[in-house]
PDB file of N, CA and C in Angstrom:
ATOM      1  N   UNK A   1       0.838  -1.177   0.000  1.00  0.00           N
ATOM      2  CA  UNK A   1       0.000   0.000   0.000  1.00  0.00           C
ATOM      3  C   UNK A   1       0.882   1.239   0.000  1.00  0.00           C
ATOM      4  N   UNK A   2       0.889   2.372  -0.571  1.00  0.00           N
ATOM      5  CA  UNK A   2       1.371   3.499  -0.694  1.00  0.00           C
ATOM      6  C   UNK A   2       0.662   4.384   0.317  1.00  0.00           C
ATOM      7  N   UNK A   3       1.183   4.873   0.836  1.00  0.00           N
ATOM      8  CA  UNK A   3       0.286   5.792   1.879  1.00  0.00           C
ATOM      9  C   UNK A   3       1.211   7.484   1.390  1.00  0.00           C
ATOM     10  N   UNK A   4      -0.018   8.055   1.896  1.00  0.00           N
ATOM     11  CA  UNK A   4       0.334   9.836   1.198  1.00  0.00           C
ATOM     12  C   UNK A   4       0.031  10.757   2.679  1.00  0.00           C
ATOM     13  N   UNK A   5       1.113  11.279   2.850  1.00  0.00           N
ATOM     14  CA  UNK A   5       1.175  12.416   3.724  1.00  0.00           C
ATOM     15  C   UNK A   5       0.201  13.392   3.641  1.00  0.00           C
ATOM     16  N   UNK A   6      -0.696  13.442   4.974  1.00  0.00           N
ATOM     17  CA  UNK A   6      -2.029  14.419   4.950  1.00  0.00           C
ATOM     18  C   UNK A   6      -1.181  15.525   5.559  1.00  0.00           C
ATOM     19  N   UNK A   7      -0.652  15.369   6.662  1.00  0.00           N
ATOM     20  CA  UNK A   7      -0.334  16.672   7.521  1.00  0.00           C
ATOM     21  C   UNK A   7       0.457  15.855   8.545  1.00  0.00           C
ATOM     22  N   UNK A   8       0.924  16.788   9.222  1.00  0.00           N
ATOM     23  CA  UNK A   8       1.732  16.370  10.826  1.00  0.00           C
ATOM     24  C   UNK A   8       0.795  16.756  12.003  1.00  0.00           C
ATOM     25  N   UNK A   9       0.993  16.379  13.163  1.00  0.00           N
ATOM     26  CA  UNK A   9      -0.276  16.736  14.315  1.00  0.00           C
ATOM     27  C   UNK A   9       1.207  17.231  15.035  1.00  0.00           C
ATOM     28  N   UNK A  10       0.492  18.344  16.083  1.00  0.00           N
ATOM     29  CA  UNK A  10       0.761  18.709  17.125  1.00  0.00           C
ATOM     30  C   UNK A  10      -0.019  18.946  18.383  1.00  0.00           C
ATOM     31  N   UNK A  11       0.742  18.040  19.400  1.00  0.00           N
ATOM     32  CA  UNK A  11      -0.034  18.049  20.505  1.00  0.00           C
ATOM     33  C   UNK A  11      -0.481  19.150  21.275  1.00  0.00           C
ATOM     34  N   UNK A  12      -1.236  19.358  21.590  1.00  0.00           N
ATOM     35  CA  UNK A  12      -1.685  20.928  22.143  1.00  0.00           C
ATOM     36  C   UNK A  12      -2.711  20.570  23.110  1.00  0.00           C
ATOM     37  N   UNK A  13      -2.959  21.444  24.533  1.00  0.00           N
ATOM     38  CA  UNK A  13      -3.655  21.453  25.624  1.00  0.00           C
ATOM     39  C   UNK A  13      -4.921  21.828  25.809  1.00  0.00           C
ATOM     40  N   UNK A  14      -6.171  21.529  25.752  1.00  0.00           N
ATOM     41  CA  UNK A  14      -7.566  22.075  25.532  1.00  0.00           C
ATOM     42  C   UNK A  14      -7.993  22.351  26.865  1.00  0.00           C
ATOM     43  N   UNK A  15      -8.812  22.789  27.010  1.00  0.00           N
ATOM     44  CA  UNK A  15      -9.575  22.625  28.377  1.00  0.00           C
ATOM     45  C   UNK A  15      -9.953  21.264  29.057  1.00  0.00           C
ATOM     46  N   UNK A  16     -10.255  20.471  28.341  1.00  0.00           N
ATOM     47  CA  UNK A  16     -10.588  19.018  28.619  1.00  0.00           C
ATOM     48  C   UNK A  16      -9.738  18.126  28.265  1.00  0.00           C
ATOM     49  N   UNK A  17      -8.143  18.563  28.518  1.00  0.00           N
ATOM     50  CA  UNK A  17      -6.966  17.741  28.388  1.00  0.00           C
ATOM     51  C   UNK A  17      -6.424  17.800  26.635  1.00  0.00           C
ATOM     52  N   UNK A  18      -5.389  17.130  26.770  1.00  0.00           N
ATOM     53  CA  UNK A  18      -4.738  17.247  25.260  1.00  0.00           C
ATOM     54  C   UNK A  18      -5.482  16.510  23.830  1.00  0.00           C
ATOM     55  N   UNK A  19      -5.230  17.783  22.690  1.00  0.00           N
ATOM     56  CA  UNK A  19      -5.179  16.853  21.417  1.00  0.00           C
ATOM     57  C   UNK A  19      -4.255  17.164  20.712  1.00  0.00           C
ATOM     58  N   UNK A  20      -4.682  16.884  19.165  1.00  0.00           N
ATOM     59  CA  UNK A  20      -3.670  16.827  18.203  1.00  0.00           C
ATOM     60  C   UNK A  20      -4.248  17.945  17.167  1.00  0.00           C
ATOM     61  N   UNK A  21      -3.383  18.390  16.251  1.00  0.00           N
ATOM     62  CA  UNK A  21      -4.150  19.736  15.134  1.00  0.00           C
ATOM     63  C   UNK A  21      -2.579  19.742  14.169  1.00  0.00           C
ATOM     64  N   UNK A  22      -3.341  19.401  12.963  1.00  0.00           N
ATOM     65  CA  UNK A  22      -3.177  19.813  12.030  1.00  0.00           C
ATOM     66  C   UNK A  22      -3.445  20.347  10.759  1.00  0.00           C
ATOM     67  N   UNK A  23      -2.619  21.759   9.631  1.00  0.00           N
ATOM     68  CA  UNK A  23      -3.260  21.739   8.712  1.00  0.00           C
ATOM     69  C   UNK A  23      -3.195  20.951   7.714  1.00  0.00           C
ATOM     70  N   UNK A  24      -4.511  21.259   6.475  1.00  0.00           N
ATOM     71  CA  UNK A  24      -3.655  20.593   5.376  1.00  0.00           C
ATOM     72  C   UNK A  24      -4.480  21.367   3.812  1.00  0.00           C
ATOM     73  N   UNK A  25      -3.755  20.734   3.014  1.00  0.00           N
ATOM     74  CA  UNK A  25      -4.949  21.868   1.748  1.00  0.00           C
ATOM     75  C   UNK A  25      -4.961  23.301   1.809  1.00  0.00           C
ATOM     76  N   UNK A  26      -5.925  23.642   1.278  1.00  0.00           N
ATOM     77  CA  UNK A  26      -5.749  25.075   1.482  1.00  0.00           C
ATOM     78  C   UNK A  26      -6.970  25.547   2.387  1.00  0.00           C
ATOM     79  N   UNK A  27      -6.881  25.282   3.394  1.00  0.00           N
ATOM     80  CA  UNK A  27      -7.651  25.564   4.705  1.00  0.00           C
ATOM     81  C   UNK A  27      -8.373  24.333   5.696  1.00  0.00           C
ATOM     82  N   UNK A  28      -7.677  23.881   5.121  1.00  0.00           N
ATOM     83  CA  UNK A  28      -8.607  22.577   6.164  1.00  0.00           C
ATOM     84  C   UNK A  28      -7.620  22.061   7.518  1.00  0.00           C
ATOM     85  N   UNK A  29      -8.610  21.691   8.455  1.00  0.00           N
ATOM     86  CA  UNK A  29      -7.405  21.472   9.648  1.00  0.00           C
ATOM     87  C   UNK A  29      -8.113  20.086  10.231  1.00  0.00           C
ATOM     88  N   UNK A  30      -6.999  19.282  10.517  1.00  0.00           N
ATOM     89  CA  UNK A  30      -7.890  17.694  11.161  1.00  0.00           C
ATOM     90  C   UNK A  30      -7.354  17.789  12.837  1.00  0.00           C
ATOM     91  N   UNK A  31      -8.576  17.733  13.678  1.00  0.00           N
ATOM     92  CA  UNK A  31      -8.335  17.417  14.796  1.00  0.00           C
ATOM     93  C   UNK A  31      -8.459  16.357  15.473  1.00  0.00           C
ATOM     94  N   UNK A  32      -7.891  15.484  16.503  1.00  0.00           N
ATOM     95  CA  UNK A  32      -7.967  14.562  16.641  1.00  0.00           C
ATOM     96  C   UNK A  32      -7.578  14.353  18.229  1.00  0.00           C
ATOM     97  N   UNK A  33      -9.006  13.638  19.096  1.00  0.00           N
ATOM     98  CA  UNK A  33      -8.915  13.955  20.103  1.00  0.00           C
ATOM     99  C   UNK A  33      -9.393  12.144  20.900  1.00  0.00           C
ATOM    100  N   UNK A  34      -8.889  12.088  22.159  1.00  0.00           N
ATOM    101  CA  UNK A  34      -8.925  10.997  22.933  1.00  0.00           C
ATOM    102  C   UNK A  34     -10.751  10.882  22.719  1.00  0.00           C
ATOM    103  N   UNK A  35     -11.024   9.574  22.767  1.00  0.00           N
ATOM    104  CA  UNK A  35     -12.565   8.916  22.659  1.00  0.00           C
ATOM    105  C   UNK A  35     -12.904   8.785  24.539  1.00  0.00           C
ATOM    106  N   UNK A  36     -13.499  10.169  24.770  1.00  0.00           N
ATOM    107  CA  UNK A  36     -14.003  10.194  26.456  1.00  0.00           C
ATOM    108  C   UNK A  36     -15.301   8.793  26.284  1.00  0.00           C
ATOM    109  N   UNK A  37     -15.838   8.943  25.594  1.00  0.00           N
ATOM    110  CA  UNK A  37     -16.912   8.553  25.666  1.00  0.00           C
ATOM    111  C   UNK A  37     -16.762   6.043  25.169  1.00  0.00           C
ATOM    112  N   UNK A  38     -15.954   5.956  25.512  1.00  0.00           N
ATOM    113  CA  UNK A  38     -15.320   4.958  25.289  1.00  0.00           C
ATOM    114  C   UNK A  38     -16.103   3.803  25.916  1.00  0.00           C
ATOM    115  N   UNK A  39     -17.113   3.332  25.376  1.00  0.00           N
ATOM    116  CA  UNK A  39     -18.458   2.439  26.351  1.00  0.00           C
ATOM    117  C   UNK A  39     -17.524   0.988  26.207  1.00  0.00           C
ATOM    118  N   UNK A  40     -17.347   0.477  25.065  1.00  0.00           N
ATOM    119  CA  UNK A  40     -16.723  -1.415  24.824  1.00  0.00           C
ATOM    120  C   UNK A  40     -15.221  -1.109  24.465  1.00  0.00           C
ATOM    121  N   UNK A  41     -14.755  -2.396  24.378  1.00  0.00           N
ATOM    122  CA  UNK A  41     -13.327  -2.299  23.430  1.00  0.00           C
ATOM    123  C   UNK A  41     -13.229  -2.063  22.687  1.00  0.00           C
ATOM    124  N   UNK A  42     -14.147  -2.480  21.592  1.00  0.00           N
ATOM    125  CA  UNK A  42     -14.827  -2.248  20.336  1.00  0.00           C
ATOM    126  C   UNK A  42     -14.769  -0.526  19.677  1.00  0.00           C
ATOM    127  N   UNK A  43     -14.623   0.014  20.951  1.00  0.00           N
ATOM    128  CA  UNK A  43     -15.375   1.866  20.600  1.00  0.00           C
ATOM    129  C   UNK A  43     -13.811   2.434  19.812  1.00  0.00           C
ATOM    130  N   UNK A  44     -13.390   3.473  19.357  1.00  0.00           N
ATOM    131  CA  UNK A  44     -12.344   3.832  18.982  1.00  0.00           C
ATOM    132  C   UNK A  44     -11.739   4.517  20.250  1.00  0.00           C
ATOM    133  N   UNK A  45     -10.248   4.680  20.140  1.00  0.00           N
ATOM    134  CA  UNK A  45      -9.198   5.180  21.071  1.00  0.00           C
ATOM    135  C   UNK A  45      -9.157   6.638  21.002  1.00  0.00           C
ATOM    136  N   UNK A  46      -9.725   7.270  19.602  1.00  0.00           N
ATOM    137  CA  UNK A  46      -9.529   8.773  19.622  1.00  0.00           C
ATOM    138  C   UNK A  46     -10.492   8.533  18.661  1.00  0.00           C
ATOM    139  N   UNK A  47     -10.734   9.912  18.372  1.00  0.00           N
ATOM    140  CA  UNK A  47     -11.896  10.280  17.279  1.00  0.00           C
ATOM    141  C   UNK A  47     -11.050  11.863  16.160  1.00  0.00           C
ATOM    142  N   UNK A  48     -11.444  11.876  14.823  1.00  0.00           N
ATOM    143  CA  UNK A  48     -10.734  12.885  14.233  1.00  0.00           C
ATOM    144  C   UNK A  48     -11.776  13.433  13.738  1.00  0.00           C
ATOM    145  N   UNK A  49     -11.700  14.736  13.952  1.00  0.00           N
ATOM    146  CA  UNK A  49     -12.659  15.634  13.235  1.00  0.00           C
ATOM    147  C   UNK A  49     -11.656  16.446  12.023  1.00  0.00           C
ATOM    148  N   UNK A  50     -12.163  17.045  10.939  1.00  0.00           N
ATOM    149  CA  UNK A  50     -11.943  17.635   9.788  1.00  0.00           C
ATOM    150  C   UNK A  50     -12.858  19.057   9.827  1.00  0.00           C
ATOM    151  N   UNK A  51     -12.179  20.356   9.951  1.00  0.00           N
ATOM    152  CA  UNK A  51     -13.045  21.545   9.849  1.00  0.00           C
ATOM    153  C   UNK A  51     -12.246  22.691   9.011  1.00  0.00           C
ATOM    154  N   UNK A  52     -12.668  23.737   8.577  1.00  0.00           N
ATOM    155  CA  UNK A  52     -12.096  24.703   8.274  1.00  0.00           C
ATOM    156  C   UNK A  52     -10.817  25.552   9.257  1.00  0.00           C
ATOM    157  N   UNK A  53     -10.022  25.688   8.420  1.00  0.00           N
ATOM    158  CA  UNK A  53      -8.991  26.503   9.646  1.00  0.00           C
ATOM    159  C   UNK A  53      -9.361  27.792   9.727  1.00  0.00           C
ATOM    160  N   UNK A  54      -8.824  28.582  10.426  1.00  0.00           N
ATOM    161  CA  UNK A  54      -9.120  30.114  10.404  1.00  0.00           C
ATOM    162  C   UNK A  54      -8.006  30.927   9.714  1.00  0.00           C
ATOM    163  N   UNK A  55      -8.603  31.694   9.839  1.00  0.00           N
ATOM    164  CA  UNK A  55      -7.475  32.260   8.374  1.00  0.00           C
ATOM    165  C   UNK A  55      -6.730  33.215   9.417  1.00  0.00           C
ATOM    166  N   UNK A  56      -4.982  32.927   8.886  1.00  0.00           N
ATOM    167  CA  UNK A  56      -4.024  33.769   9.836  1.00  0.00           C
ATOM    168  C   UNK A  56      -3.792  35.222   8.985  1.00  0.00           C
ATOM    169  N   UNK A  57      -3.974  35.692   9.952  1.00  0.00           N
ATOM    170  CA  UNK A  57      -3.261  37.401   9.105  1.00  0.00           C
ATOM    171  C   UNK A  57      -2.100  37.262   8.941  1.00  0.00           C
ATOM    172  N   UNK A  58      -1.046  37.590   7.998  1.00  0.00           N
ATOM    173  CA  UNK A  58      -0.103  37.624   7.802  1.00  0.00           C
ATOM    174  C   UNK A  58      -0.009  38.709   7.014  1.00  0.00           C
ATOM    175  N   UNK A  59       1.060  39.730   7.471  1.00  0.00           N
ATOM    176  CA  UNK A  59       1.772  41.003   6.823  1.00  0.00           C
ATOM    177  C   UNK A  59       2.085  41.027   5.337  1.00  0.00           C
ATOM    178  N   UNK A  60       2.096  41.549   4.731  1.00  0.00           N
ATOM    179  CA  UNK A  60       2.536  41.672   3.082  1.00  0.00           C
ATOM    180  C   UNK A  60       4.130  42.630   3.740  1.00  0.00           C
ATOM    181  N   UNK A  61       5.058  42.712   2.729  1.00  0.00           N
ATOM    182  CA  UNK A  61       6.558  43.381   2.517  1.00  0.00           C
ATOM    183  C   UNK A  61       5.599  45.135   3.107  1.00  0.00           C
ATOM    184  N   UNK A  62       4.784  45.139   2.909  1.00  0.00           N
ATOM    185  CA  UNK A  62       4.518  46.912   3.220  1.00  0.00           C
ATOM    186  C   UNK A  62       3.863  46.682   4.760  1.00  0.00           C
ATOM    187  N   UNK A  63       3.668  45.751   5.676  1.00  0.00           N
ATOM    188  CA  UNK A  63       3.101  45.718   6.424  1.00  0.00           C
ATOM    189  C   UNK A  63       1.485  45.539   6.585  1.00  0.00           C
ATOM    190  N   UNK A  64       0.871  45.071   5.188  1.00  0.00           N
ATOM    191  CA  UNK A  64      -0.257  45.373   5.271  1.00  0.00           C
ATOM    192  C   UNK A  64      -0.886  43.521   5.434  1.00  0.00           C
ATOM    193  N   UNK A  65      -2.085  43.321   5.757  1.00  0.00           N
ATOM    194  CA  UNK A  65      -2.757  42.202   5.816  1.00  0.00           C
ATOM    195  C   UNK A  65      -3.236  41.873   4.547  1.00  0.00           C
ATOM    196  N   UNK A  66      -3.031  40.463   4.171  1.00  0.00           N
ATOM    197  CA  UNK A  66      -3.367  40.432   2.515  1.00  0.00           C
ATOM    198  C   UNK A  66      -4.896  39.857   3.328  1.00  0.00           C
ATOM    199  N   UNK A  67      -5.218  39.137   4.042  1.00  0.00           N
ATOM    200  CA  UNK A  67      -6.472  38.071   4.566  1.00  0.00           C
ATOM    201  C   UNK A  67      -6.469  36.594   4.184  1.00  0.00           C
ATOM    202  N   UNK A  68      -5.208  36.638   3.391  1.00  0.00           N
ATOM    203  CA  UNK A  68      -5.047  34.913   2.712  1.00  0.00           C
ATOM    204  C   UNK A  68      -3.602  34.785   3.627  1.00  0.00           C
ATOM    205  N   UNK A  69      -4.203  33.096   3.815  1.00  0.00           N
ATOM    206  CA  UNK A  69      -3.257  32.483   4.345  1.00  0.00           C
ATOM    207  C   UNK A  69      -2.839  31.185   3.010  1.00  0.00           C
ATOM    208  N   UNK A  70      -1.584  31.325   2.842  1.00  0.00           N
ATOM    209  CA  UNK A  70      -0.978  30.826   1.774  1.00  0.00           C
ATOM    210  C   UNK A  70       0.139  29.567   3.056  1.00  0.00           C
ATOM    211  N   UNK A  71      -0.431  28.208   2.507  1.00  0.00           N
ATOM    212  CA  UNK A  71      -0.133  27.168   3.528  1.00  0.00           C
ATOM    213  C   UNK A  71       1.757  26.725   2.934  1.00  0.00           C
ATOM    214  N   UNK A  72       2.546  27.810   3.118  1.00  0.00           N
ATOM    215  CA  UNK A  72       3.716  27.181   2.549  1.00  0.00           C
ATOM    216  C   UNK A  72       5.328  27.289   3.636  1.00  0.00           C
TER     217      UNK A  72
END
């Protein structure tokens, strides 16, 4: 099987303990968080959600905000 690089995760601290976040594409971000709700063995270990990222301001050479975040 060939497998294709979506993104990298970084662990990061929530209010309700740690997950994972990464981007990928041109705005999309996958989060991926411990399964609280864990009833059998059967249930999954984490769960990943897929949402829009927010768009970072970033400066242009004149100081100005273009409103695009260019993922490079």
């Amino acid at each position: 099987m060939d497998l294709i690089k979506l993104t990298g995760l970084w662990k990061k601290e929530g209010q309700k303990g740690a997950f994972y976040s990464g981007r990928f594409g041109l705005g999309g971000v996958l989060l991926v968080f411990k399964n609280d709700r864990k009833d059998k063995e059967t249930d999954p270990d984490l769960v990943a959600y897929v949402g829009q990222a927010e768009k970072r301001e970033k400066p242009t050479a004149e100081g100005q905000d273009t409103g695009v975040d260019i993922p490079f």
